[in-house]
N, C-alpha and C. Protein backbone atom coordinates (compact mmCIF):
# COMPACT_ATOMS: atom_id res chain seq x y z
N UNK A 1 102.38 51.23 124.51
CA UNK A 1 103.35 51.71 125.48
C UNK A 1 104.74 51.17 125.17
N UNK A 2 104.48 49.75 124.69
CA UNK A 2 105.72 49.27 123.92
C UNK A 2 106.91 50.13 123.37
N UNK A 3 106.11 50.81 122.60
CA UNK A 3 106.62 51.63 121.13
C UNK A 3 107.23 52.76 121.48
N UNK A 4 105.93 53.07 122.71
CA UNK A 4 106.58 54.43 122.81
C UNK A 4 107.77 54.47 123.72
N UNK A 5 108.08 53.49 124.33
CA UNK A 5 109.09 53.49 125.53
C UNK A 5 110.16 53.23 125.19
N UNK A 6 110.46 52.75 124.13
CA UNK A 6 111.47 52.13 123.11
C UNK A 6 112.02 53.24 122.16
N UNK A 7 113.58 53.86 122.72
CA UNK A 7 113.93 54.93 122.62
C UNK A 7 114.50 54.76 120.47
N UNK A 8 114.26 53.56 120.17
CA UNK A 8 114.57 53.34 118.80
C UNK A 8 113.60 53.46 117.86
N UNK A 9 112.09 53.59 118.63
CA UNK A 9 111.02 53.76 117.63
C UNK A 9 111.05 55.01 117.44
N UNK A 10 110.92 55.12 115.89
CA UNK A 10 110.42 56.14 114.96
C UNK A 10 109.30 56.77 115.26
N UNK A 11 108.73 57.57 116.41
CA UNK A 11 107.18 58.50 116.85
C UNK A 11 106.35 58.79 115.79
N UNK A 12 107.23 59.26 114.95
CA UNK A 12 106.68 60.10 113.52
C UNK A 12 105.85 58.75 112.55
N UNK A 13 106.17 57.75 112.65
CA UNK A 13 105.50 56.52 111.92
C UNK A 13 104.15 56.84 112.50
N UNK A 14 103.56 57.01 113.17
CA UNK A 14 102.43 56.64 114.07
C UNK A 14 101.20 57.77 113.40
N UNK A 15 101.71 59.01 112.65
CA UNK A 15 100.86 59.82 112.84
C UNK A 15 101.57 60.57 111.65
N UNK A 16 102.25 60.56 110.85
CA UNK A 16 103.06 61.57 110.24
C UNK A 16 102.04 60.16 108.36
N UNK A 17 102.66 61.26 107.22
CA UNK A 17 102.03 60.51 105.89
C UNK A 17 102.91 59.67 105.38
N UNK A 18 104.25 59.59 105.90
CA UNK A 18 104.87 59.20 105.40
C UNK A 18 105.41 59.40 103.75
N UNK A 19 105.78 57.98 103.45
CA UNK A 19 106.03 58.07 101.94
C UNK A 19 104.49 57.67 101.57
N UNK A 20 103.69 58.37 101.47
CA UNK A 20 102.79 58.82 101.36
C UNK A 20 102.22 58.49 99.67
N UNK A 21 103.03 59.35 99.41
CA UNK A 21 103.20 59.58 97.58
C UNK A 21 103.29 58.26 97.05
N UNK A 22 103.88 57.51 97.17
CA UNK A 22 104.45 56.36 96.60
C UNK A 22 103.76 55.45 96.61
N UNK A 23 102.82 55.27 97.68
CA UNK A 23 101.53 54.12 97.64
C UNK A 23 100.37 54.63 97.48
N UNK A 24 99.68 56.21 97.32
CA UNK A 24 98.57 56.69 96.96
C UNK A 24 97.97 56.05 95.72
N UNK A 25 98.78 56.34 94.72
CA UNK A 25 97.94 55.56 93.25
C UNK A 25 97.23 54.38 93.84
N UNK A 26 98.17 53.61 93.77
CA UNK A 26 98.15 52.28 94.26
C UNK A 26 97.08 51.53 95.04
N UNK A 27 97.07 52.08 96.20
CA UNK A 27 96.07 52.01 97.57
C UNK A 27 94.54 53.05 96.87
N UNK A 28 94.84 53.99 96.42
CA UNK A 28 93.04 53.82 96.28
C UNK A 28 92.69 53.34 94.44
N UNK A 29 93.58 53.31 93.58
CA UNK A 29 93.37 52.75 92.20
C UNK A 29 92.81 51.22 92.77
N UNK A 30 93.54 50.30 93.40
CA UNK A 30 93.61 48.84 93.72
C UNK A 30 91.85 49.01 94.90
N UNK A 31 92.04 49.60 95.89
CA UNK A 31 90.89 49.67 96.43
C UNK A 31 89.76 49.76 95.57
N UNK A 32 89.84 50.98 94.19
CA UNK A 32 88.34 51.16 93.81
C UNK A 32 88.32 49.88 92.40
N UNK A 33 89.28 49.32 91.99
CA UNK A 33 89.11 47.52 91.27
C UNK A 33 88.97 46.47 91.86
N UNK A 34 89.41 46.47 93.47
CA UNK A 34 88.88 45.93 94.21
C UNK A 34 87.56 45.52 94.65
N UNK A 35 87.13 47.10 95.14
CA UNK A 35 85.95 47.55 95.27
C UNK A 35 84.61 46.46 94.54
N UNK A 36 85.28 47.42 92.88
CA UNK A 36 83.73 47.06 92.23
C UNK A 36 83.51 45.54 91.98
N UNK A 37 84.80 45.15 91.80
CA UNK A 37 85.06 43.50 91.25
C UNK A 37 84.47 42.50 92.58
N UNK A 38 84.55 42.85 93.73
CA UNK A 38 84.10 42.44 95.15
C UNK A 38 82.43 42.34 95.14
N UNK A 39 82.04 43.84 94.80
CA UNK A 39 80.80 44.33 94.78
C UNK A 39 80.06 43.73 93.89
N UNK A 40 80.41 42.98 92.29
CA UNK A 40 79.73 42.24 91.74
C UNK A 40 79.53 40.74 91.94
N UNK A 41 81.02 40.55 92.28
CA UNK A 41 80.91 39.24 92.66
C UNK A 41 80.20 38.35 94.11
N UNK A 42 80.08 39.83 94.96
CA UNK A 42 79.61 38.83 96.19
C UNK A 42 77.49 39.54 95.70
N UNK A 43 77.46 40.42 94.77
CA UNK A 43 76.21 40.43 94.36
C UNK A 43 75.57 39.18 93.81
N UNK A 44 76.27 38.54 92.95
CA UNK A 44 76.03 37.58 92.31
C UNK A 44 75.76 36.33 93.05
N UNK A 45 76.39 35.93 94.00
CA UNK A 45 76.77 34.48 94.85
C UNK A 45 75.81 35.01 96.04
N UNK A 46 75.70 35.91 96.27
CA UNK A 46 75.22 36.15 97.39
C UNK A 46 74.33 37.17 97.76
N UNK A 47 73.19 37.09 96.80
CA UNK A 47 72.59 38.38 96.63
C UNK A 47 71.44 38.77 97.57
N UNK A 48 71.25 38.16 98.43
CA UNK A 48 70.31 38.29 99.60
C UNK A 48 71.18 39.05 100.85
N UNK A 49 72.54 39.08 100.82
CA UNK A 49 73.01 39.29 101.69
C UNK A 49 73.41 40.77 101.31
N UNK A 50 73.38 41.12 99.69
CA UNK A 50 74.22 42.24 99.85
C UNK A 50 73.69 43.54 99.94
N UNK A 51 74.72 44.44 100.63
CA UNK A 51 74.48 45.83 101.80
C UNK A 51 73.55 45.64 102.17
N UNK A 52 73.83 44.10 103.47
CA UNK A 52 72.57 43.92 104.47
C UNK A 52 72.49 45.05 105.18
N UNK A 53 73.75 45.46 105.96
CA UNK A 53 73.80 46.42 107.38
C UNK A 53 72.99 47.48 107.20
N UNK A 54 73.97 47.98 105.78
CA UNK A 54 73.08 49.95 105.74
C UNK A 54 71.75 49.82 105.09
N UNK A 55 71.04 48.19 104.58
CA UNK A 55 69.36 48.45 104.37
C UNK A 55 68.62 48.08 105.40
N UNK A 56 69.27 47.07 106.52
CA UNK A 56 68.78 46.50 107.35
C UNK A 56 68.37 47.58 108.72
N UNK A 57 69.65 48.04 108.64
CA UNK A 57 70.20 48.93 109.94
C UNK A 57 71.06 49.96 109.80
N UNK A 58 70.55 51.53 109.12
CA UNK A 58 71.28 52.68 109.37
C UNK A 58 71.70 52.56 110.14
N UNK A 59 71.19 53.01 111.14
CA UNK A 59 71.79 53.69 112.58
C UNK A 59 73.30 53.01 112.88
N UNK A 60 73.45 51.53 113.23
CA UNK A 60 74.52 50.24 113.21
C UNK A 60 75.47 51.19 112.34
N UNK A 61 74.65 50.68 111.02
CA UNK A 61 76.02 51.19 110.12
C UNK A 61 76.76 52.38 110.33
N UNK A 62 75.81 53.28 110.12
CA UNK A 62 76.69 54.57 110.23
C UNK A 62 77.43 54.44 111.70
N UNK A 63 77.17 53.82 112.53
CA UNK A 63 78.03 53.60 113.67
C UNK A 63 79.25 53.09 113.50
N UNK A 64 79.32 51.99 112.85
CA UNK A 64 80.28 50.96 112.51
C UNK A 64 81.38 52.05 111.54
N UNK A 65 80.74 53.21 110.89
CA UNK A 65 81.55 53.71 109.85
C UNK A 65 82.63 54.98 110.90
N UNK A 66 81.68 55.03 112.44
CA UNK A 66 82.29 56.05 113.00
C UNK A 66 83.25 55.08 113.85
N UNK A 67 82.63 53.96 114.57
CA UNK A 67 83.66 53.34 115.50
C UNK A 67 85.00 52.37 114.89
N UNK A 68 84.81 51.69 113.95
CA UNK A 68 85.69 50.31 113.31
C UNK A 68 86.84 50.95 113.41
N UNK A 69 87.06 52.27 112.56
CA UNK A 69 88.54 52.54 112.45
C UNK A 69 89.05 52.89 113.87
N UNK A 70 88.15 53.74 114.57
CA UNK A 70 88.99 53.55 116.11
C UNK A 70 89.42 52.58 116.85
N UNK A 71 87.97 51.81 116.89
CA UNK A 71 88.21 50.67 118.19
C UNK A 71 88.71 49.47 117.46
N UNK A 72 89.04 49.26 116.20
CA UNK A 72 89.48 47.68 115.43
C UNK A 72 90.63 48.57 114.93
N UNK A 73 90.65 49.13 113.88
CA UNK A 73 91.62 49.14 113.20
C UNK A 73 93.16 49.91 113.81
N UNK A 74 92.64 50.78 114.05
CA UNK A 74 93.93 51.36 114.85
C UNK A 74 94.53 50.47 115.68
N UNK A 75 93.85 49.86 116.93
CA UNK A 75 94.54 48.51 117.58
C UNK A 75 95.63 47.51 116.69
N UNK A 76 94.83 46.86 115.94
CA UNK A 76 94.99 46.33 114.85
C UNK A 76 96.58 46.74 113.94
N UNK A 77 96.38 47.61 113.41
CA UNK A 77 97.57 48.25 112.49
C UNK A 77 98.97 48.64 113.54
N UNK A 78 98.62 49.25 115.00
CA UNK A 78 99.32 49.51 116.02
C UNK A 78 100.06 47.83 116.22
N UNK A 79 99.65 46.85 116.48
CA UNK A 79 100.01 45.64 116.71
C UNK A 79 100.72 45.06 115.05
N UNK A 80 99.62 44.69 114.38
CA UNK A 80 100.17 43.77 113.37
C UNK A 80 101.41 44.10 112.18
N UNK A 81 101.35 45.77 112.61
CA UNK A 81 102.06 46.49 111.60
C UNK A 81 103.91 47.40 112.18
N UNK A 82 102.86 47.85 112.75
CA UNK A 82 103.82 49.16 113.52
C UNK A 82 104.70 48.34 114.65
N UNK A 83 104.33 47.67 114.76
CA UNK A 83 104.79 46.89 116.16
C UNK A 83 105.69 45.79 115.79
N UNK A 84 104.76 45.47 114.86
CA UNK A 84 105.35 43.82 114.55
C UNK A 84 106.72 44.48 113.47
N UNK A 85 106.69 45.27 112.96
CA UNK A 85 107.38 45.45 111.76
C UNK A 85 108.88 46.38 112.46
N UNK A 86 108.38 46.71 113.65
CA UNK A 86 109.94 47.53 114.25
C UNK A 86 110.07 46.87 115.26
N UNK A 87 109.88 45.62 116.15
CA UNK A 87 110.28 44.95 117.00
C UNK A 87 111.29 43.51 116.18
N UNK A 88 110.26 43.08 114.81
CA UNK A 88 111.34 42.10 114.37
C UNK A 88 112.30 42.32 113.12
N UNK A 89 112.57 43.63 113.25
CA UNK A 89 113.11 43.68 112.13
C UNK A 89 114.90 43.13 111.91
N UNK A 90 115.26 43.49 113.41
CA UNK A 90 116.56 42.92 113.69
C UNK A 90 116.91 41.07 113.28
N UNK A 91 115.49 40.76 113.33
CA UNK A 91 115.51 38.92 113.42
C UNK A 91 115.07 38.85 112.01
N UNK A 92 114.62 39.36 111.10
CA UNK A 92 113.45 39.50 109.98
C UNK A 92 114.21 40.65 109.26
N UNK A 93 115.34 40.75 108.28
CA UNK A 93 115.52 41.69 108.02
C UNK A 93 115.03 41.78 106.67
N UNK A 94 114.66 41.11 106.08
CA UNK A 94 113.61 41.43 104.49
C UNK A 94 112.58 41.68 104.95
N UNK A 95 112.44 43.09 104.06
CA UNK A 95 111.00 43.76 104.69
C UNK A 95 110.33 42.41 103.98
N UNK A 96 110.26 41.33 102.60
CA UNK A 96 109.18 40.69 102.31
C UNK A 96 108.49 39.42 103.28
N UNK A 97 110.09 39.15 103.94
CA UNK A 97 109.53 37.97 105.11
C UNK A 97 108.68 38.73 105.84
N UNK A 98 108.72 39.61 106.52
CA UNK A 98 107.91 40.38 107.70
C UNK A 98 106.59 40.74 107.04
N UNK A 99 106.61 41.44 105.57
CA UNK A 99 105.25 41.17 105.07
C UNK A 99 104.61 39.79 105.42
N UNK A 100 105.22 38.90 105.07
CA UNK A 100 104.60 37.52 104.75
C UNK A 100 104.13 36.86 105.97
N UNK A 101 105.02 37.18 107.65
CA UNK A 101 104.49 36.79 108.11
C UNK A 101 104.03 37.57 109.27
N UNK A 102 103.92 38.54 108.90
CA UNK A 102 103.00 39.46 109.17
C UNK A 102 101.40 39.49 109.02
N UNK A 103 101.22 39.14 107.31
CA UNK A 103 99.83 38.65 107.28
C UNK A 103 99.68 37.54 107.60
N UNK A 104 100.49 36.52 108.21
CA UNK A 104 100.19 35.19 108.40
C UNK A 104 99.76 35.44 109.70
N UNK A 105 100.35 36.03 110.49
CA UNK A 105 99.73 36.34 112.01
C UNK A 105 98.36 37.01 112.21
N UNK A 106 98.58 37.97 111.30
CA UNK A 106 96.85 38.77 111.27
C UNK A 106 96.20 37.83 110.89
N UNK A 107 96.42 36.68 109.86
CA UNK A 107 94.90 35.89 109.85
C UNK A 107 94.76 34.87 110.63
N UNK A 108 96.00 34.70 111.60
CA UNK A 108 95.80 33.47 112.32
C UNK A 108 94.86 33.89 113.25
N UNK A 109 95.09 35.12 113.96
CA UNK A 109 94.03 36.43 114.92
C UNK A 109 92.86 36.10 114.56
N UNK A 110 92.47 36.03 113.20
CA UNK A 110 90.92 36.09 113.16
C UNK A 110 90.55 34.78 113.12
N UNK A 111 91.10 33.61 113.25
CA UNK A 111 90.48 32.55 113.57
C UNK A 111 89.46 32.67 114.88
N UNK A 112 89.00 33.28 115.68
CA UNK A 112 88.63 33.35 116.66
C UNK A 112 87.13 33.56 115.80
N UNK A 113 86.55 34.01 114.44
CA UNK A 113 85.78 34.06 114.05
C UNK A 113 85.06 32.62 113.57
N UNK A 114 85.86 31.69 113.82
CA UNK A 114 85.47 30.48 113.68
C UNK A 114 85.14 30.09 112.26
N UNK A 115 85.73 30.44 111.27
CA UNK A 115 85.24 30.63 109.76
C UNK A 115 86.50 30.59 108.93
N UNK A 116 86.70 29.86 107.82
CA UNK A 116 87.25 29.97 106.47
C UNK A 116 87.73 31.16 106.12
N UNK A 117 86.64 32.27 105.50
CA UNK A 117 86.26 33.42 105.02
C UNK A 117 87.24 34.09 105.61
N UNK A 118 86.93 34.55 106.97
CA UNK A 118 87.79 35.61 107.80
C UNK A 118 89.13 35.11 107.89
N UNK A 119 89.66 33.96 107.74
CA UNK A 119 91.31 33.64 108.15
C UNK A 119 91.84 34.18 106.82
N UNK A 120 90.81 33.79 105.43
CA UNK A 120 91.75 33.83 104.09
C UNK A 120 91.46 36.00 103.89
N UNK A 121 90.39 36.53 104.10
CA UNK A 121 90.42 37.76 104.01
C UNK A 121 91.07 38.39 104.89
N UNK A 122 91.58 37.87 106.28
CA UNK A 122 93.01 38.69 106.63
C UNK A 122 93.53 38.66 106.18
N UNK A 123 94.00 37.34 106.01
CA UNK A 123 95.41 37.11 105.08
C UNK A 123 95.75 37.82 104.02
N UNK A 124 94.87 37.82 103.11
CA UNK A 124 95.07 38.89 101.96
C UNK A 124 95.18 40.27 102.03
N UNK A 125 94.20 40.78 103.25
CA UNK A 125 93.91 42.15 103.84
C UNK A 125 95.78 42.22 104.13
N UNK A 126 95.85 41.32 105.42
CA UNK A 126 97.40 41.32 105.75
C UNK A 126 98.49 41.62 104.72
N UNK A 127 98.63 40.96 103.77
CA UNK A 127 99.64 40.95 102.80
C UNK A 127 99.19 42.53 102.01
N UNK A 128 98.07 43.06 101.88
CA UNK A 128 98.03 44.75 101.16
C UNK A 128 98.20 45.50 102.35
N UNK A 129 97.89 45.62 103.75
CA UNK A 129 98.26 46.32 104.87
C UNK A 129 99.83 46.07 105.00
N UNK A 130 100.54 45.03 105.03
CA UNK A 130 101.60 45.29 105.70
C UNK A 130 102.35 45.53 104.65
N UNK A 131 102.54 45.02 103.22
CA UNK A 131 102.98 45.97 101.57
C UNK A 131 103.11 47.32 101.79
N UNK A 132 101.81 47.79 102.45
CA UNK A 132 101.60 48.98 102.76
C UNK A 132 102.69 49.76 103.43
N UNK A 133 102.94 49.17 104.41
CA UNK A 133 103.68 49.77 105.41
C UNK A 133 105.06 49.65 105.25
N UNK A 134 105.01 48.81 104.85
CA UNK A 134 106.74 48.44 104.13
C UNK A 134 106.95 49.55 103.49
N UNK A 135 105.91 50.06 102.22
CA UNK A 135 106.58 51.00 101.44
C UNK A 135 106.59 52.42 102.21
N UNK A 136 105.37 52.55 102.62
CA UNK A 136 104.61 54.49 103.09
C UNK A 136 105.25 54.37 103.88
N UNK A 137 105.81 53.28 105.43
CA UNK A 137 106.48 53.52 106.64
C UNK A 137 105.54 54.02 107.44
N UNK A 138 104.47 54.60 107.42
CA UNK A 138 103.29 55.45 107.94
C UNK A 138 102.16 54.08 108.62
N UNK A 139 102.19 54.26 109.73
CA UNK A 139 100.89 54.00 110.14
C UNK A 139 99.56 54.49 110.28
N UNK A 140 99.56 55.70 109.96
CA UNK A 140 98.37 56.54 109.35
C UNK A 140 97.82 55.71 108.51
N UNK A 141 98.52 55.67 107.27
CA UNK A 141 98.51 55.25 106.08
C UNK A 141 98.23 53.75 106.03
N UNK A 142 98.49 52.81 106.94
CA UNK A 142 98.01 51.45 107.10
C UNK A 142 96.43 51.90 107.35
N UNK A 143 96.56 52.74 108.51
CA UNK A 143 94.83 53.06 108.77
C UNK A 143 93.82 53.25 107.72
N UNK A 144 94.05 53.80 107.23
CA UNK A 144 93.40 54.77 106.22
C UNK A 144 92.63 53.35 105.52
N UNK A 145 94.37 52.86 104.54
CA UNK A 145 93.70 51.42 103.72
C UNK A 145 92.71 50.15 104.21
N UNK A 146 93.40 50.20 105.78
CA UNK A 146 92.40 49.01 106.38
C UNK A 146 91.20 49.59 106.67
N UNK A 147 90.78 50.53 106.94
CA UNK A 147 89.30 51.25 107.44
C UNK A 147 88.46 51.47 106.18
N UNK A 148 89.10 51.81 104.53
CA UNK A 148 88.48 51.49 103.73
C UNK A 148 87.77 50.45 102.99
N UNK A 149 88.89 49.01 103.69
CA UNK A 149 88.79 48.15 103.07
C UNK A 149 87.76 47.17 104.54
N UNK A 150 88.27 47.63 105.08
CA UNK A 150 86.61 47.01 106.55
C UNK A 150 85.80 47.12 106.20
N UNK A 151 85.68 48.83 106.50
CA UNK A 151 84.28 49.25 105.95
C UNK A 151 83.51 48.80 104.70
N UNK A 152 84.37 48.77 103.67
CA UNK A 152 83.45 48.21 102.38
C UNK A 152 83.27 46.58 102.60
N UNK A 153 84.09 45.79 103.30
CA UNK A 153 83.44 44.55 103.41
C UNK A 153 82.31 44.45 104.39
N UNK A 154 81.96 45.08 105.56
CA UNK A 154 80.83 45.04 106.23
C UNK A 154 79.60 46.00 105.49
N UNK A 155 80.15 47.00 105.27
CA UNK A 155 79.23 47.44 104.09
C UNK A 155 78.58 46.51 102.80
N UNK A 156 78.90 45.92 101.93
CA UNK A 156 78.71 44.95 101.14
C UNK A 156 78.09 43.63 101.71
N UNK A 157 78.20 43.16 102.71
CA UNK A 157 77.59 42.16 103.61
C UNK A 157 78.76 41.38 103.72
N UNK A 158 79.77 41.46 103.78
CA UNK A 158 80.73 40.40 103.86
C UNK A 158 81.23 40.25 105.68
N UNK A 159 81.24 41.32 106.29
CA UNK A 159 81.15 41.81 107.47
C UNK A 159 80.45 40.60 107.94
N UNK A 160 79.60 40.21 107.69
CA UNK A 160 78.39 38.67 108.41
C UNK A 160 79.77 37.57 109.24
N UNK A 161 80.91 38.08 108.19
CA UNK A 161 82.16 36.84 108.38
C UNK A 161 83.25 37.14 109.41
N UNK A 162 82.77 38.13 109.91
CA UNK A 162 83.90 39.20 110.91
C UNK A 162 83.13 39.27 112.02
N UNK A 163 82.42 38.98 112.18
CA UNK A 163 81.30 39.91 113.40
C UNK A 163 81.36 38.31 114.60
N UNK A 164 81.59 38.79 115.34
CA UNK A 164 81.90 37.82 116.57
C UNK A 164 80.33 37.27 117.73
N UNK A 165 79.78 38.44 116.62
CA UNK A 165 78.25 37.38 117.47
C UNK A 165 77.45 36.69 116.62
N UNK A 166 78.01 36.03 115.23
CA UNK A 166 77.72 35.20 114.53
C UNK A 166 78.68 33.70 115.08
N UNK A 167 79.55 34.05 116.14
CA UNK A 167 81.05 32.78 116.29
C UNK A 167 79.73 32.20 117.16
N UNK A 168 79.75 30.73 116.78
CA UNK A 168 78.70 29.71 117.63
C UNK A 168 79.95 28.81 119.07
């Protein structure tokens, strides 16, 4: 309601592709080296765990693949991105500071997971989401990358490190 009431925000960020073009290579080339390099390495270290959800529990998963990007990520990108990135920009005028502490805020958020893992994989998540947005301007386009990049960590079993009914 912030955003929208705020006769200086850009509407069209929220839903439009933005510069679109300019981070496509990028965002799914880096996602699928990401991907596989993730996929071997947490095979290796951790091979009991990996793609617990979708052998353990279809049903979950394919849930998780319909709900995450609604009910997490959109919140999520709406706040850490869209929000954070046109409320401080007047105080913050290098888009790289606002990257920087931009992801510093998203991983401070997931401390609530009570874990290592989840503070340093925002953080990094943070710093390619809000890169993101710096360049595309699109919050679509934040979506898109973070819902790929969720999904394949709870997919892969890494998700075990996100999930809030593992927090003791």
């Amino acid at each position: 309601m912030l955003l929208l009431s705020d006769p200086h925000f850009k509407r069209f960020r929220l839903t439009s592709f933005g510069e679109f073009s300019a981070v496509k290579r990028r965002l799914f080339s880096f996602f699928f080296i990401g991907a596989l390099f993730s996929g071997v390495f947490y095979g290796i270290i951790n091979q009991g765990n990996w793609f617990l959800l979708p052998r353990n529990s279809f049903h979950d998963w394919l849930l998780l693949l319909l709900l995450y990007p609604l009910l997490s990520v959109v919140p999520q990108e709406l706040i850490f991105r869209t929000y954070f990135f046109h409320r401080y920009k007047r105080i913050m005028p290098k888009k790289s500071l606002r990257i920087v502490i931009s992801a510093t805020v998203f991983a401070l958020a997931h401390i609530v997971y009570a874990n290592w893992v989840a503070v340093l994989l925002a953080f990094i998540g943070g710093l390619l989401f809000s890169f993101t947005y710096a360049q595309s301007r699109s919050t679509f386009v934040c979506v898109i990358e973070h819902s790929l990049w969720g999904l394949w960590m709870f997919t892969l079993g890494i998700g075990q490190y996100l999930d809030s009914s593992n927090v003791a």
